[in-house]
N, C-alpha and C. Protein backbone atom coordinates (compact mmCIF):
# COMPACT_ATOMS: atom_id res chain seq x y z
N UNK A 1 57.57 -60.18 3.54
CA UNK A 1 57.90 -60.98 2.38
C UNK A 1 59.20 -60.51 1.72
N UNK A 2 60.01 -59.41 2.64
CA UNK A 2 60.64 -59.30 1.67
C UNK A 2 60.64 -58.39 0.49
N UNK A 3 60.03 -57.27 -0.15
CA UNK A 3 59.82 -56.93 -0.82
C UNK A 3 60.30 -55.62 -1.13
N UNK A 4 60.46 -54.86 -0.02
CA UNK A 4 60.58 -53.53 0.19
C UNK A 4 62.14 -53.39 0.16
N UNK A 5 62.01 -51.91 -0.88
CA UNK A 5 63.52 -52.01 -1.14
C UNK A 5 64.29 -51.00 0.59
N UNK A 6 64.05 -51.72 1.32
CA UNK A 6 65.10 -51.10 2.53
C UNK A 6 66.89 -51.69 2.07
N UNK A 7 67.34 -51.35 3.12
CA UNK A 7 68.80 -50.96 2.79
C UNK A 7 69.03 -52.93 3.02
N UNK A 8 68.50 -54.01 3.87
CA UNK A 8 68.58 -55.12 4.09
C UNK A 8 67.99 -55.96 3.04
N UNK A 9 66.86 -55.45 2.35
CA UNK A 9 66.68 -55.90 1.50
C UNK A 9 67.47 -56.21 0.18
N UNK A 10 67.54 -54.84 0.08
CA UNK A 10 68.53 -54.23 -1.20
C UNK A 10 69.92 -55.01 -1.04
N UNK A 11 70.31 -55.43 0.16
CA UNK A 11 71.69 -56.19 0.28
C UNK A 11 71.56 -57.62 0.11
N UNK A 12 70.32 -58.24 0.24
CA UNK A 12 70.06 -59.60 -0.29
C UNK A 12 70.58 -59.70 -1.68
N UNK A 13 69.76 -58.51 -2.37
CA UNK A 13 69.74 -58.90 -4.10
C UNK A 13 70.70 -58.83 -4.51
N UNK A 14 71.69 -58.54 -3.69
CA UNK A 14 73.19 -57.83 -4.42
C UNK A 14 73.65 -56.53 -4.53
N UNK A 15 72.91 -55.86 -3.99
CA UNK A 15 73.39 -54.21 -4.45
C UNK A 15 73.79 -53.49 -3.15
N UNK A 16 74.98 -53.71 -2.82
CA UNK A 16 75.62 -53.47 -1.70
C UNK A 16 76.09 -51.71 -1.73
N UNK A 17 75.31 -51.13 -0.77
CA UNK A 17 75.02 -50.01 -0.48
C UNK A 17 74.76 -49.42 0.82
N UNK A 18 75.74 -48.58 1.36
CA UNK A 18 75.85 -48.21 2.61
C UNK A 18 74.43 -47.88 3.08
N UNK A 19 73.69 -48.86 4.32
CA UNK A 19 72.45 -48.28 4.62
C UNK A 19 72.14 -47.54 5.96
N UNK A 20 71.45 -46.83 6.50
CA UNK A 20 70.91 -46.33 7.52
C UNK A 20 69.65 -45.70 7.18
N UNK A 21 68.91 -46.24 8.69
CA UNK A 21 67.99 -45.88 8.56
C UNK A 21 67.60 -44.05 8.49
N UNK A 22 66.06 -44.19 7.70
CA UNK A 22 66.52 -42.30 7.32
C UNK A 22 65.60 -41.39 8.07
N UNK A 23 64.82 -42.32 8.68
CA UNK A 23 64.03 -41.67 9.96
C UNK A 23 65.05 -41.40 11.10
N UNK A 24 65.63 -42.08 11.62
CA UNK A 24 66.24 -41.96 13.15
C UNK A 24 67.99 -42.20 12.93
N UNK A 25 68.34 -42.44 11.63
CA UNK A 25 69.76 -42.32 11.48
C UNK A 25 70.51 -42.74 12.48
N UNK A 26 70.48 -43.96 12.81
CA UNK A 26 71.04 -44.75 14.11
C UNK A 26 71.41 -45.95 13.48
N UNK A 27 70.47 -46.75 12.92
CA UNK A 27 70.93 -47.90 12.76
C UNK A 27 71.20 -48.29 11.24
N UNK A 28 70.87 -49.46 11.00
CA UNK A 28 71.03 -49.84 9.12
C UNK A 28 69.45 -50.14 9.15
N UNK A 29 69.17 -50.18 7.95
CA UNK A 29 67.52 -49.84 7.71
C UNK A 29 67.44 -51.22 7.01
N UNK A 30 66.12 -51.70 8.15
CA UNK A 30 65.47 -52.86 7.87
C UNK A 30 63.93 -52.63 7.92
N UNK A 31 63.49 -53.81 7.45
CA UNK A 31 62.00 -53.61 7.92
C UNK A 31 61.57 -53.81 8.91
N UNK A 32 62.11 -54.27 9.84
CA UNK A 32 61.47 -54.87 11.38
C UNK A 32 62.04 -53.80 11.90
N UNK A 33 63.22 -52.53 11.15
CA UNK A 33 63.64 -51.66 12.66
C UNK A 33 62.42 -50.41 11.92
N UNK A 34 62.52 -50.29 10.51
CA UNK A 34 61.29 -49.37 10.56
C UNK A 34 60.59 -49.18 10.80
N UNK A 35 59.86 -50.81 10.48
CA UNK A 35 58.10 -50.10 10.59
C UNK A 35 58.01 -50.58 12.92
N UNK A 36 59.32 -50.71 12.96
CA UNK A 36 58.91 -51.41 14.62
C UNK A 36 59.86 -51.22 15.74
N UNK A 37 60.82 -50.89 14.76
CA UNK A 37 62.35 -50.74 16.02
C UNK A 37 62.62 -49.04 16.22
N UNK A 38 62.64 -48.11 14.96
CA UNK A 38 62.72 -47.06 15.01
C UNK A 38 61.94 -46.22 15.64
N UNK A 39 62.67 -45.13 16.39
CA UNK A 39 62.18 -44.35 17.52
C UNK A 39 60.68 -43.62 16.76
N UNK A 40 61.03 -43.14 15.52
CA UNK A 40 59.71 -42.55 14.73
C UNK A 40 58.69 -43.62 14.92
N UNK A 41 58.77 -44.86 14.47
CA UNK A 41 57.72 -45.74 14.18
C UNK A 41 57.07 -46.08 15.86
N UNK A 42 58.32 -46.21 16.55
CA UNK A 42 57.51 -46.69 18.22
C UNK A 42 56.62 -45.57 18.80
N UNK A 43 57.16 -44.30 18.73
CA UNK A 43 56.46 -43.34 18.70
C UNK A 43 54.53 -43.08 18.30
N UNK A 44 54.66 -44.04 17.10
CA UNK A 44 53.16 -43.75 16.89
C UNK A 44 52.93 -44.86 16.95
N UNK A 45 53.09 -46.14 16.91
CA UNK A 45 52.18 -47.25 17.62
C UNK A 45 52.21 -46.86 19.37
N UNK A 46 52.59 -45.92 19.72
CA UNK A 46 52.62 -46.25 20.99
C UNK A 46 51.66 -44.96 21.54
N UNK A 47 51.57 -44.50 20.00
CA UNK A 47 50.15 -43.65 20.16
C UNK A 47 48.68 -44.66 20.06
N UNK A 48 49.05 -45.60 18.80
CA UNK A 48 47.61 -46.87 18.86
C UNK A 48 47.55 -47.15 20.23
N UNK A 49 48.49 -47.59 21.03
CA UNK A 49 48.65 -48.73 21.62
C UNK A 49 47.98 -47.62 23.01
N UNK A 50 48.09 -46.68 23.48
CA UNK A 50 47.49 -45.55 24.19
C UNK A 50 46.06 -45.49 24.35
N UNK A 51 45.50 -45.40 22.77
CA UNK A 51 44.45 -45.38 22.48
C UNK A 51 43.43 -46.62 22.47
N UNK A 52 44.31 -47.88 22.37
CA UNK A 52 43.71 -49.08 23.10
C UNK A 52 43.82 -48.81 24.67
N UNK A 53 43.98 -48.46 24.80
CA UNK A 53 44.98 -48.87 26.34
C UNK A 53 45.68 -50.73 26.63
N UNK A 54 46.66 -50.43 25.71
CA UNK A 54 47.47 -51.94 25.83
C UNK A 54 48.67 -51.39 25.92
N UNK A 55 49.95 -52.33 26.44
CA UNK A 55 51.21 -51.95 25.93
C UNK A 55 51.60 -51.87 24.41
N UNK A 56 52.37 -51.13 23.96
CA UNK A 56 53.23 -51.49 22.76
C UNK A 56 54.00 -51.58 22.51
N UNK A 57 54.14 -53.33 22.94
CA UNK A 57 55.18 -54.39 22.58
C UNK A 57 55.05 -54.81 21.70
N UNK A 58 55.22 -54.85 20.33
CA UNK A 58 55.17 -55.16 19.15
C UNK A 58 56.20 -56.08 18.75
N UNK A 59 56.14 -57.54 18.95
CA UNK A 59 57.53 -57.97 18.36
C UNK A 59 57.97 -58.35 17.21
N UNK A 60 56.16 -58.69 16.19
CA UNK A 60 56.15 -59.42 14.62
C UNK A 60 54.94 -58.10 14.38
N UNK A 61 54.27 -58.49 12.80
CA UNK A 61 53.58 -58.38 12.41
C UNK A 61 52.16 -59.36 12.52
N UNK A 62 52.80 -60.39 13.11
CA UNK A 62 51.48 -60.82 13.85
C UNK A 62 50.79 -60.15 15.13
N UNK A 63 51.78 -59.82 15.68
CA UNK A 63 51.27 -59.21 17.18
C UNK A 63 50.51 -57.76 16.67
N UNK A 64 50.40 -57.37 15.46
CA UNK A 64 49.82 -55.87 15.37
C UNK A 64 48.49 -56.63 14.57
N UNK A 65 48.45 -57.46 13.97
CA UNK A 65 47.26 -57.71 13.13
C UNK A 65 46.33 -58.85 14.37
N UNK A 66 46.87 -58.93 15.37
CA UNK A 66 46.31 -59.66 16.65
C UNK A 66 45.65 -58.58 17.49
N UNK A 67 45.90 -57.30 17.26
CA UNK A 67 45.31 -56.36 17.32
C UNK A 67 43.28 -56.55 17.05
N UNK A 68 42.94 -56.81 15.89
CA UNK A 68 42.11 -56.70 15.28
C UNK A 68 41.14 -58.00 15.90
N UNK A 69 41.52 -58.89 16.72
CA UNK A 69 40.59 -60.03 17.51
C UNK A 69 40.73 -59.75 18.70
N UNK A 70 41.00 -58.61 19.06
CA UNK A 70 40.60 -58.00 20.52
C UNK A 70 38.94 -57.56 20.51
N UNK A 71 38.17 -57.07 19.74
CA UNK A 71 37.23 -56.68 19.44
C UNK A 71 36.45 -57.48 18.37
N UNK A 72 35.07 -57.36 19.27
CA UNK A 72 34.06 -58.30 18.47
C UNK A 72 33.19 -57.86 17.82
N UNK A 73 33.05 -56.36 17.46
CA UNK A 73 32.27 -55.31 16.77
C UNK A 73 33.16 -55.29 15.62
N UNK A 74 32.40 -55.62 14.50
CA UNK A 74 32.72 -55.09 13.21
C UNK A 74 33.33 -53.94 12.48
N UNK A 75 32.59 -53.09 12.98
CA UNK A 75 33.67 -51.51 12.58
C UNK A 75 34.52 -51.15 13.67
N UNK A 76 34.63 -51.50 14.42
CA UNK A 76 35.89 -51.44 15.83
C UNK A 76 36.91 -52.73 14.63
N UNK A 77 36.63 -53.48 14.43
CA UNK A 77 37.57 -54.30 13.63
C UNK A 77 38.38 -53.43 12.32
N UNK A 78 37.27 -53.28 11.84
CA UNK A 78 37.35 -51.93 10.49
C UNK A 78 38.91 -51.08 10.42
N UNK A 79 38.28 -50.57 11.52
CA UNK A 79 38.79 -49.22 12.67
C UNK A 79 40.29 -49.61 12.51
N UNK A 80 40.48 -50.54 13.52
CA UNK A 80 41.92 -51.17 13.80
C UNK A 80 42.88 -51.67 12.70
N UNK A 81 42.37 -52.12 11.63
CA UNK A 81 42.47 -52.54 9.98
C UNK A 81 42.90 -51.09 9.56
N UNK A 82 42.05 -50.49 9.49
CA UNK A 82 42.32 -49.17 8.91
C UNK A 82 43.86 -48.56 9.55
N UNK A 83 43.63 -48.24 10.92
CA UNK A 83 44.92 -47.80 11.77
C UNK A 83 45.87 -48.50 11.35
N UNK A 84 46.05 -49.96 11.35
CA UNK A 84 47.39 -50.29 11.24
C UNK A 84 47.71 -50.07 9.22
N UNK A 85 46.91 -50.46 8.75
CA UNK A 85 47.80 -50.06 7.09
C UNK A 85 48.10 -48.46 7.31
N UNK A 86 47.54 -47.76 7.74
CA UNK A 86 47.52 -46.23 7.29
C UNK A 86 48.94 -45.95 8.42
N UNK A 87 48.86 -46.65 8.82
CA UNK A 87 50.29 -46.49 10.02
C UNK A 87 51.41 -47.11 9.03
N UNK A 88 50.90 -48.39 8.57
CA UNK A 88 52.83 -48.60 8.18
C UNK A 88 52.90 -47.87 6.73
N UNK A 89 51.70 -47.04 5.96
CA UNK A 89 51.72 -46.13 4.60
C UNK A 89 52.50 -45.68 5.20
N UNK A 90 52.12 -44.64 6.44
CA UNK A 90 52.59 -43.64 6.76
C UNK A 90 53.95 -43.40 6.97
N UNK A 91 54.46 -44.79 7.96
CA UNK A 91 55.94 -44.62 8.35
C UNK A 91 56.96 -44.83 6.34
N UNK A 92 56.17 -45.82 5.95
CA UNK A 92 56.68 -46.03 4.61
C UNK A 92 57.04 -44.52 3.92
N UNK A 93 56.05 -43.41 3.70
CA UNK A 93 55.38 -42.71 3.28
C UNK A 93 56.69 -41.65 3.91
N UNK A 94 56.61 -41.23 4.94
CA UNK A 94 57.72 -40.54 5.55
C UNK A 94 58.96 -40.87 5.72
N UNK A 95 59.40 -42.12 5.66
CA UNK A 95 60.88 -42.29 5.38
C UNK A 95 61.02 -42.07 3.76
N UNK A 96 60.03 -42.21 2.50
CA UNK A 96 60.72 -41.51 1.44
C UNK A 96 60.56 -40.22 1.07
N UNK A 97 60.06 -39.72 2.48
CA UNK A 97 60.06 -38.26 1.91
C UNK A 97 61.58 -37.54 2.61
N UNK A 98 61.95 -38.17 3.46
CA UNK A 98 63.18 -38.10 4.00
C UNK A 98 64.42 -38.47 3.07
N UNK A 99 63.90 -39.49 2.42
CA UNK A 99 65.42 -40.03 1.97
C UNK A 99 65.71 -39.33 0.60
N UNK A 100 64.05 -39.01 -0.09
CA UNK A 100 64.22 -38.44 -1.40
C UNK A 100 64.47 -37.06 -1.63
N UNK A 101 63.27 -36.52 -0.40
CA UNK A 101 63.38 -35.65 -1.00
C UNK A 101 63.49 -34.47 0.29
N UNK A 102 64.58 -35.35 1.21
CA UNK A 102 64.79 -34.48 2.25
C UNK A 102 64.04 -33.74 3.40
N UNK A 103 62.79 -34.01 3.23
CA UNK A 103 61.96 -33.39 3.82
C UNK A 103 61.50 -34.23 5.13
N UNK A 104 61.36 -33.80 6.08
CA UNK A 104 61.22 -34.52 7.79
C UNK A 104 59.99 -34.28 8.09
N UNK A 105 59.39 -35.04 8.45
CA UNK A 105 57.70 -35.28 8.42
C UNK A 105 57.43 -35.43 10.39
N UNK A 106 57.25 -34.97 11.11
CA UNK A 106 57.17 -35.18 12.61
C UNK A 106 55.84 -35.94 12.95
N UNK A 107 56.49 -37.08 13.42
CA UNK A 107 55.11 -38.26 13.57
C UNK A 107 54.05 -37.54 14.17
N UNK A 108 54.26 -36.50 14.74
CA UNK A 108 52.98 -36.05 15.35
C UNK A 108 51.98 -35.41 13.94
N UNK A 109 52.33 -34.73 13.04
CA UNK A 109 51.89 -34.65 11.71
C UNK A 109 51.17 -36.27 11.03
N UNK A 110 52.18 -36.93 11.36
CA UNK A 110 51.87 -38.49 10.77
C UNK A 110 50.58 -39.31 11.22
N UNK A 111 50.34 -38.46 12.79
CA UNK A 111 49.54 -39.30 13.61
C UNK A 111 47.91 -38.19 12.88
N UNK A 112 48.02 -37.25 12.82
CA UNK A 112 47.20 -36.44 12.28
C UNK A 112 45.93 -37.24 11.13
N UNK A 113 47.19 -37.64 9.69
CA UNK A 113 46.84 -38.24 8.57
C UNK A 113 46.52 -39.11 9.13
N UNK A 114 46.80 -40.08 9.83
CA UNK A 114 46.24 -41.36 9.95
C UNK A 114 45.33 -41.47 10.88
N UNK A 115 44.58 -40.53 11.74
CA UNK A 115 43.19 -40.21 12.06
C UNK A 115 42.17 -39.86 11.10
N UNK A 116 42.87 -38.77 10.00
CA UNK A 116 41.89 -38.25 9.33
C UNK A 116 41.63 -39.75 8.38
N UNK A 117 42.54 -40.46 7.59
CA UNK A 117 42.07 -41.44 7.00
C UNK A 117 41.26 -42.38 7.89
N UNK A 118 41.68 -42.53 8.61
CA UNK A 118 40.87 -43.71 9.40
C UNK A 118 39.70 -43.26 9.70
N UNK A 119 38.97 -41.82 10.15
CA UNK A 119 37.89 -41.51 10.03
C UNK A 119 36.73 -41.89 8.82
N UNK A 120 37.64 -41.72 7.83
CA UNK A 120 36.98 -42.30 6.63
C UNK A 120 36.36 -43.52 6.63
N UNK A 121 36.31 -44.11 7.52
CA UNK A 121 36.51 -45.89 7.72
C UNK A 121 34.73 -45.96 7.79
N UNK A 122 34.13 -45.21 8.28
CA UNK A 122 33.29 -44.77 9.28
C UNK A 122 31.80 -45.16 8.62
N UNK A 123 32.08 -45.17 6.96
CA UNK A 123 30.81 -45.34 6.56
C UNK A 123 30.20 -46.36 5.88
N UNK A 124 31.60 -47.39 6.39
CA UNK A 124 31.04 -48.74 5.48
C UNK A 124 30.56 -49.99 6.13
N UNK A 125 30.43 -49.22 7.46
CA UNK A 125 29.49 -50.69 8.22
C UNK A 125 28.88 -50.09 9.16
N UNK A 126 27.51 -51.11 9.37
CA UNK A 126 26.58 -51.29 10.10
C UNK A 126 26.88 -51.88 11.64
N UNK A 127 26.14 -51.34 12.79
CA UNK A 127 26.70 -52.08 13.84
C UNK A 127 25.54 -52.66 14.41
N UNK A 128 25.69 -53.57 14.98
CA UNK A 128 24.51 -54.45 15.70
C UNK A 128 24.16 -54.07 17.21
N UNK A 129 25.60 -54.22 17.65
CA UNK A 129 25.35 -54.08 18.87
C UNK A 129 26.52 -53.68 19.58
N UNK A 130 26.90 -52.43 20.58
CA UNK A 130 28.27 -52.01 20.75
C UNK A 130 28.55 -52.06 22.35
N UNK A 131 29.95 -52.50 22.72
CA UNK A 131 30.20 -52.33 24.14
C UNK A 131 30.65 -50.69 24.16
N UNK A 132 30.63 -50.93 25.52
CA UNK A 132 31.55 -49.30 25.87
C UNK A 132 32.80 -48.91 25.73
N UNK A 133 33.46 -49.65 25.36
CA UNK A 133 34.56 -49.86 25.23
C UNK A 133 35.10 -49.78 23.61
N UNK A 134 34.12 -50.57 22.96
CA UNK A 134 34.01 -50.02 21.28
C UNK A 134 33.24 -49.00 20.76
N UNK A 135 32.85 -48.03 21.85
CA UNK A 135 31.90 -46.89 21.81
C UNK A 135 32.90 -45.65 21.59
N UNK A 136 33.95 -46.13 23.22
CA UNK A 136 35.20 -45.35 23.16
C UNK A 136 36.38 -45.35 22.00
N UNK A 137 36.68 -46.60 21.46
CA UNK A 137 37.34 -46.71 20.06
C UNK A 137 37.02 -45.51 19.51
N UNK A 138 35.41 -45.82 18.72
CA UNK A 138 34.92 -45.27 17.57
C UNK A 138 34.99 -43.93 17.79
N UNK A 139 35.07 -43.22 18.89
CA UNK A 139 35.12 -41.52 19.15
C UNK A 139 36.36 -40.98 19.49
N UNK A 140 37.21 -41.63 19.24
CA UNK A 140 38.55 -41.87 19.73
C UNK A 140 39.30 -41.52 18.00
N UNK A 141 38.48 -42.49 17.27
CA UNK A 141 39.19 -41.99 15.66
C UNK A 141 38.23 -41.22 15.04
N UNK A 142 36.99 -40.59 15.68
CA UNK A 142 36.21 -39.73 15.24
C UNK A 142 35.23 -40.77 14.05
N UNK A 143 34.64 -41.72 14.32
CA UNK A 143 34.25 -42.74 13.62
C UNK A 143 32.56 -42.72 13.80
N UNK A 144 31.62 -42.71 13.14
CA UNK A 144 30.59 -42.07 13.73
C UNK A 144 30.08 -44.13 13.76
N UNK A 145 28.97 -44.12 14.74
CA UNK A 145 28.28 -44.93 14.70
C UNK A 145 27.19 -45.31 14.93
N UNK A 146 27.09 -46.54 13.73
CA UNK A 146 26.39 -46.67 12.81
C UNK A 146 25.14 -48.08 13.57
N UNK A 147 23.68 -47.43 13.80
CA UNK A 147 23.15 -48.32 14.30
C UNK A 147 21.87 -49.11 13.24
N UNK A 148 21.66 -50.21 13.61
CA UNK A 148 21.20 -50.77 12.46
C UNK A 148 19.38 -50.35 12.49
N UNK A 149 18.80 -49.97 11.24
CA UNK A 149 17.44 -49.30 10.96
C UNK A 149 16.36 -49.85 11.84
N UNK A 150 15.91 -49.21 12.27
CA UNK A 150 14.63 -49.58 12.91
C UNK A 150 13.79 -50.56 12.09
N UNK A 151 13.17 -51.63 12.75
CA UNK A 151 12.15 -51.79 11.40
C UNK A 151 10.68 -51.38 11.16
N UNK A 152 10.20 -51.79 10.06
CA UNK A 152 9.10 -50.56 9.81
C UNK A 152 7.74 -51.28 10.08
N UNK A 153 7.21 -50.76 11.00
CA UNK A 153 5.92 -51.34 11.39
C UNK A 153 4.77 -50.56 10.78
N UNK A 154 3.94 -51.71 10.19
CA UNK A 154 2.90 -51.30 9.61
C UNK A 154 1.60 -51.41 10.03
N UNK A 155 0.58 -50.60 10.52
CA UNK A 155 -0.56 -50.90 11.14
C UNK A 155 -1.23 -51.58 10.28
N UNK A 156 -1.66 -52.83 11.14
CA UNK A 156 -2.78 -53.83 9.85
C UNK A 156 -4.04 -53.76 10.69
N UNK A 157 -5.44 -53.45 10.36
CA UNK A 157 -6.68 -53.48 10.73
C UNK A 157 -7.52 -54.27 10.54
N UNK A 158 -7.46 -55.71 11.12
CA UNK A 158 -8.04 -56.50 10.34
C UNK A 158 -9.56 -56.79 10.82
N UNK A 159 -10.67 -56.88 10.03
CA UNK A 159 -12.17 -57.36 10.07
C UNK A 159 -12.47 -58.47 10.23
N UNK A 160 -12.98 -59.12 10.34
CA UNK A 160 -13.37 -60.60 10.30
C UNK A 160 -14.71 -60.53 9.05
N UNK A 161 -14.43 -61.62 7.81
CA UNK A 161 -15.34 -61.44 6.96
C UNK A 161 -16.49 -61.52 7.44
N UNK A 162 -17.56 -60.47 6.92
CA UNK A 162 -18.95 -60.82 6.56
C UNK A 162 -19.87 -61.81 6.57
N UNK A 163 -20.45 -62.63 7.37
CA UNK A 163 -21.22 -63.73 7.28
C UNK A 163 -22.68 -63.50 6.52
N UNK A 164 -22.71 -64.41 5.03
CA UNK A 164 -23.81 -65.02 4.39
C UNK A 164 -24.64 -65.98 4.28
């Protein structure tokens, strides 16, 4: 949408200001080279994209949230939801720690946080029923799962009334 003050943005509104990007210092800093073109950012989707086992060809932000209708399990959905915001915090998150305050964050650190958050994911749904494949997801982000309660059977003893 537009929103984010990158260096392309910032040149829409008027405030013409020499940009480069401050992760990989190669190009001019946009949002499609951050969160998707830059060597930092390909780097760790191409850690998701591993961990699916898919390519990561990423060309929009549709193709990463198309992610999430690969899987028909609910917390495997969760899961993938979780990964991708905590991924573009993250790249967000580490280019201003670069630009502000100088400090270089190594995606492999980056990929760390965004396991441990996404683990968190872990306790807000119920699962019905899981393939092997969304078995492997869920142990993959350390995601415990969650099977739905037994139900509770009650022994009934029944008599046949009394005849008067």
């Amino acid at each position: 949408m537009g929103k984010l003050p990158t260096g392309e943005n910032l040149k829409h509104r008027g405030c013409n200001l020499p940009s480069m990007c401050s992760l990989c210092c190669k190009t001019e800093e946009s949002s499609f080279h951050l969160f998707f073109e830059c060597i930092y950012a390909v780097n760790i989707w191409c850690w998701l994209a591993s961990l699916l086992n898919m390519s990561s060809q990423f060309q929009s932000m549709e193709d990463i949230w198309n992610l999430y209708n690969r899987f028909s399990n609910l917390q495997c959905k969760l899961v993938i939801n979780s990964a991708t915001i905590n991924i573009l915090n993250s790249i967000w998150y580490d280019r201003n720690q670069r630009r502000f305050k100088d400090k270089l964050i190594h995606w492999k650190s980056s990929i760390s946080n965004i396991l441990a958050n996404v683990s968190l994911a872990r306790n807000i749904s119920t699962t019905i029923s899981i393939s092997m494949s969304d078995f492997t997801l869920l142990k993959k982000f350390n995601v415990m799962i969650h099977r739905p309660r037994n139900p509770k059977i009650i022994e009934v003893i029944w008599h046949p009334p009394i005849a008067q």
